[in-house]
Protein backbone atom coordinates (compact mmCIF):
# COMPACT_ATOMS: atom_id res chain seq x y z
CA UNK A 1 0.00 0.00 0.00
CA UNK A 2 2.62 2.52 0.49
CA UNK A 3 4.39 1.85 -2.43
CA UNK A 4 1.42 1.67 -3.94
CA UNK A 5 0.22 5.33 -2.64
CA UNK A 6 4.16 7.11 -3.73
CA UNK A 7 3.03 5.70 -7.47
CA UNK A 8 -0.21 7.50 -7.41
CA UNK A 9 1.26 10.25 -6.10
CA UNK A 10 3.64 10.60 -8.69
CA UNK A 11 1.73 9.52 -11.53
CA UNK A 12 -1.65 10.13 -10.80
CA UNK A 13 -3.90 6.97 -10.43
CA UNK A 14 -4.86 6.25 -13.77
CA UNK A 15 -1.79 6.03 -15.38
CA UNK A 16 -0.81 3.72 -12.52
CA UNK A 17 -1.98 -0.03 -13.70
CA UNK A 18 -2.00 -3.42 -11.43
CA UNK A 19 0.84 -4.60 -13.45
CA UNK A 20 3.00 -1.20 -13.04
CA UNK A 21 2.56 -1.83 -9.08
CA UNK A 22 4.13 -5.70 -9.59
CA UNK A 23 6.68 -4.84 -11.38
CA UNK A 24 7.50 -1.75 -8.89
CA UNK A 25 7.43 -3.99 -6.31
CA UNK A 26 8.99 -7.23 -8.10
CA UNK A 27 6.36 -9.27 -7.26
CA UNK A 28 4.18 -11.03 -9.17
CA UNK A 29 0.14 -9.96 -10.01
CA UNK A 30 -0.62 -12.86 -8.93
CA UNK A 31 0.38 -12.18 -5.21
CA UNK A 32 -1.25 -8.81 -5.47
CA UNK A 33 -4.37 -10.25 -5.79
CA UNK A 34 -3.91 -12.37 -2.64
CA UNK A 35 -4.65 -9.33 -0.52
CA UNK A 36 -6.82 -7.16 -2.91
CA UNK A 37 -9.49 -7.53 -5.07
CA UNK A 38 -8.61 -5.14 -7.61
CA UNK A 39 -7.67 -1.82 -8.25
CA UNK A 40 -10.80 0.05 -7.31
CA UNK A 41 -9.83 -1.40 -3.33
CA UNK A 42 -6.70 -0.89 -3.69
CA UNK A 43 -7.37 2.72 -4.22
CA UNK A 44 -9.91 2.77 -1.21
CA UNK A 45 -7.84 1.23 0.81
CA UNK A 46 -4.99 3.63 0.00
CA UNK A 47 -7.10 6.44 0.26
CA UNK A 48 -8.28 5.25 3.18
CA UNK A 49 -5.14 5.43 4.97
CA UNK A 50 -3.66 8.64 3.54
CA UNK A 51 -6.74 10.64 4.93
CA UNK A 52 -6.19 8.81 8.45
CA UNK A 53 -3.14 9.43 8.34
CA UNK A 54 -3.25 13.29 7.47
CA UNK A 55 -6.28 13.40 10.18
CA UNK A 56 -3.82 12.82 13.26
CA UNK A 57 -1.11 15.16 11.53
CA UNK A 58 -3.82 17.76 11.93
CA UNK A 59 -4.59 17.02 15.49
CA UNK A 60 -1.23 17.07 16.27
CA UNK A 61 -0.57 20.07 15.50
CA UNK A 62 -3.83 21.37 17.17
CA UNK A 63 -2.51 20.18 20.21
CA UNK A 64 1.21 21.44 19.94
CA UNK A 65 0.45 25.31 18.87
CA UNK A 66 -0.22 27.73 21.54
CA UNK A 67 -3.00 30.03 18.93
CA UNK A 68 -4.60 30.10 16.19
CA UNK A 69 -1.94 31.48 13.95
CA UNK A 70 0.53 29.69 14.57
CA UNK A 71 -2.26 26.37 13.93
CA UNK A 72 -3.07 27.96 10.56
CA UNK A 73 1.00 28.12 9.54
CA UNK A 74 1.88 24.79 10.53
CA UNK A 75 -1.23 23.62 8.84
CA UNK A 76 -0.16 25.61 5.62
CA UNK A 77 3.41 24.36 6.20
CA UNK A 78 2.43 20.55 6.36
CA UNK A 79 0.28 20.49 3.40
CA UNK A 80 3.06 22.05 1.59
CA UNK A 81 5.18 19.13 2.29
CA UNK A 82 2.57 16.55 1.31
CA UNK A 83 0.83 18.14 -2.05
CA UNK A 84 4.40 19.68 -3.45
CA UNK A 85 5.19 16.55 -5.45
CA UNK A 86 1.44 15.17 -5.95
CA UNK A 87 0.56 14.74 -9.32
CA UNK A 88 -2.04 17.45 -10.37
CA UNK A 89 -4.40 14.85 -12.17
CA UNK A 90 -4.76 12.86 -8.89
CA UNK A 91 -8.01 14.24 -7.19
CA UNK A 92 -9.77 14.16 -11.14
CA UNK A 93 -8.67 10.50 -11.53
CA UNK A 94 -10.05 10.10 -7.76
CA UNK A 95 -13.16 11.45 -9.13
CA UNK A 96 -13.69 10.21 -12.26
CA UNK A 97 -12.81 6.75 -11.46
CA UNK A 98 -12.90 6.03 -8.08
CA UNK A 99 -16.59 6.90 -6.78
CA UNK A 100 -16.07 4.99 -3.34
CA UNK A 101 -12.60 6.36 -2.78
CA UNK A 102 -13.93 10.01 -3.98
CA UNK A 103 -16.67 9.85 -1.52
CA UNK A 104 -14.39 9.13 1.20
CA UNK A 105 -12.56 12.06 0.54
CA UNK A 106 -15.72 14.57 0.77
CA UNK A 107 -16.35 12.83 3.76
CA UNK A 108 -12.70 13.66 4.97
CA UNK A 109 -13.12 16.94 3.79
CA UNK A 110 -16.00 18.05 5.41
CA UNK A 111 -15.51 16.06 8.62
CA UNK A 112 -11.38 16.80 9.24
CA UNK A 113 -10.44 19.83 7.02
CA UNK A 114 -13.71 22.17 6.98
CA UNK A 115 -14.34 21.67 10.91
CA UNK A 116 -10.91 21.85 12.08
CA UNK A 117 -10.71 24.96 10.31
CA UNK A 118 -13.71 26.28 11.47
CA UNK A 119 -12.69 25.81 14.94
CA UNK A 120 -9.57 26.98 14.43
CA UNK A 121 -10.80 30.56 13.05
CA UNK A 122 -13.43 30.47 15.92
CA UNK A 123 -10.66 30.14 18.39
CA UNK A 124 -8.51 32.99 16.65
CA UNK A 125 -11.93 35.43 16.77
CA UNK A 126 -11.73 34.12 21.20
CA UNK A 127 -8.20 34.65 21.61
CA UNK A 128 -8.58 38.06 19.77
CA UNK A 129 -6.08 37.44 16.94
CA UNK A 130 -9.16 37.13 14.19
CA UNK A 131 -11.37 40.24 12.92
CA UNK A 132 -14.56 39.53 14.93
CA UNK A 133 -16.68 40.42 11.80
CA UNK A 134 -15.94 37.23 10.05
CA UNK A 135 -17.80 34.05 9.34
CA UNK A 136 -15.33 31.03 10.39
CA UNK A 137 -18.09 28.57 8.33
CA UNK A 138 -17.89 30.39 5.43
CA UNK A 139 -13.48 31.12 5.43
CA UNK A 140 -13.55 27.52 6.25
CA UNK A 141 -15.23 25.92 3.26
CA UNK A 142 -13.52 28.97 1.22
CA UNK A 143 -9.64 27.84 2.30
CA UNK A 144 -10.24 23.97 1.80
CA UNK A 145 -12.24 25.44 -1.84
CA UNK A 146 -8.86 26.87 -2.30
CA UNK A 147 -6.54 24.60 -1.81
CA UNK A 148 -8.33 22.31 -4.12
CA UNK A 149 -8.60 24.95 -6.76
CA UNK A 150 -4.46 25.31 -6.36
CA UNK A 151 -3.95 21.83 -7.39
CA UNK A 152 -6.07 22.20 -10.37
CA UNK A 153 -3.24 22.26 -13.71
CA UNK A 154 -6.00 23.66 -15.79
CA UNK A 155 -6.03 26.91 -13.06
CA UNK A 156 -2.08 26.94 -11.99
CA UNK A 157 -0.37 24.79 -15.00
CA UNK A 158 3.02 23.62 -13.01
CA UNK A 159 4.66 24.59 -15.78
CA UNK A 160 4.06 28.43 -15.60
CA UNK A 161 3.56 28.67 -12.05
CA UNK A 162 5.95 27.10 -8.90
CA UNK A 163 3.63 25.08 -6.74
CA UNK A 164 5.05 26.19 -3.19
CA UNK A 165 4.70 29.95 -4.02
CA UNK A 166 1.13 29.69 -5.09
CA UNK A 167 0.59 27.84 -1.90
CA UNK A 168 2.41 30.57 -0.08
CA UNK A 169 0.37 33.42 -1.79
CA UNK A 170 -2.94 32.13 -1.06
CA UNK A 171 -2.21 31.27 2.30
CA UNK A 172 -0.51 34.67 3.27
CA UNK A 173 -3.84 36.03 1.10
CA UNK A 174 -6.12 34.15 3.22
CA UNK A 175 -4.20 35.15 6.93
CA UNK A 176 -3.87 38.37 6.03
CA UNK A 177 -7.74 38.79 5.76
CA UNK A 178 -8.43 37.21 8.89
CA UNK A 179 -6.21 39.13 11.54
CA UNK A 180 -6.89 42.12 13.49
CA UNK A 181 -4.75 44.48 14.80
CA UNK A 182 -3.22 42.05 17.70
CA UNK A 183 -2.89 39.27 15.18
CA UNK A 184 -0.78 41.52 13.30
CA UNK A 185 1.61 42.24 16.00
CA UNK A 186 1.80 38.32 16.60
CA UNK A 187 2.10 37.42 13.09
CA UNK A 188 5.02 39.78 12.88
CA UNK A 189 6.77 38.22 16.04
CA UNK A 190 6.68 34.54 14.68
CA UNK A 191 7.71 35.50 10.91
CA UNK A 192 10.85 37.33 13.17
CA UNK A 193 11.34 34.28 15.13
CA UNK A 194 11.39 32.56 12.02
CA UNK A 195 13.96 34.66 10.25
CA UNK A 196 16.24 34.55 13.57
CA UNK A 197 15.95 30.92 13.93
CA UNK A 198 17.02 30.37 10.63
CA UNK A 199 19.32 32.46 10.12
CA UNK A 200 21.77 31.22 13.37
């Protein structure tokens, strides 16, 4: 499965056949089919475990960050180390193909990325670092809309635009529309934190 999961990654899922994965993994078909019916569960199953697995990464770093800001950057900063090398074609061949698998991810999307955003923003608007005026449901759904849409080749074709900085400018375009005047002064500190810890 996780050799299975860096090939779809790569290549999209698609492109990826039953007998690419054997040969990947210098085994035969044959024993493939010992532990999965066919591709469709292998994707599911796959699928399955990436969302788990990016699930806990959230939670952990819910429950390692001392705000809201500093929740939203690690957040941004982790899904630029999982999407950077993800084929662009992977969610459409999730979609087009892979009905179970695709559902799974809506599910994932509303229940893990949506809501912990949404309580995220709601705890920045608490602590004070969040305009008060906003609606966390609606930034929520709009950021996870986003994020999507960036991973779209049709909208940013990889070969005209680098995919960290169009992460980076839609995230620093999103935070910067959610702070207040405190959040500012915080968001300042950490990006100086940053630069000194970096730079020793």
């Amino acid at each position: 499965m996780a050799a299975t999961h860096d090939l779809f990654m790569r290549f999209g899922i698609k492109s990826i056949t039953m007998d690419d994965i054997s040969k990947h993994l210098s085994i035969s078909k044959k024993t493939i089919y010992q532990y999965f019916k066919d591709k469709h569960e292998l994707v599911l199953l796959v699928s399955k475990d990436h969302l788990e697995e990016e699930r806990l990464e959230i939670q952990a770093i819910k429950n390692n960050t001392s705000n809201a800001i500093e929740t939203l950057i690690e957040e941004s900063m982790c899904l630029r180390r999982r999407i950077t090398d993800m084929n662009p074609s992977l969610l459409y061949d999730l979609k087009k193909y892979h009905y179970q698998a695709w559902a799974l991810y809506l599910e994932s999307k509303e229940k893990v990325y949506i809501k912990s955003l949404f309580e995220t923003i709601e705890n920045g608007i608490r602590e004070g670092y969040f305009r008060k005026d906003i609606d966390p449901e609606i930034l929520a759904i709009l950021r996870v809309e986003q994020i999507q849409m960036s991973m779209e080749n049709l909208i940013y074709p990889r070969k005209r635009f680098e995919f960290n900085n169009v992460q980076v400018q839609l995230f620093d375009h999103f935070l910067n529309g959610l702070i207040s005047e405190k959040g500012k002064k915080l968001l300042t500190s950490i990006k100086r934190e940053n630069v000194e810890s970096t730079t020793k």
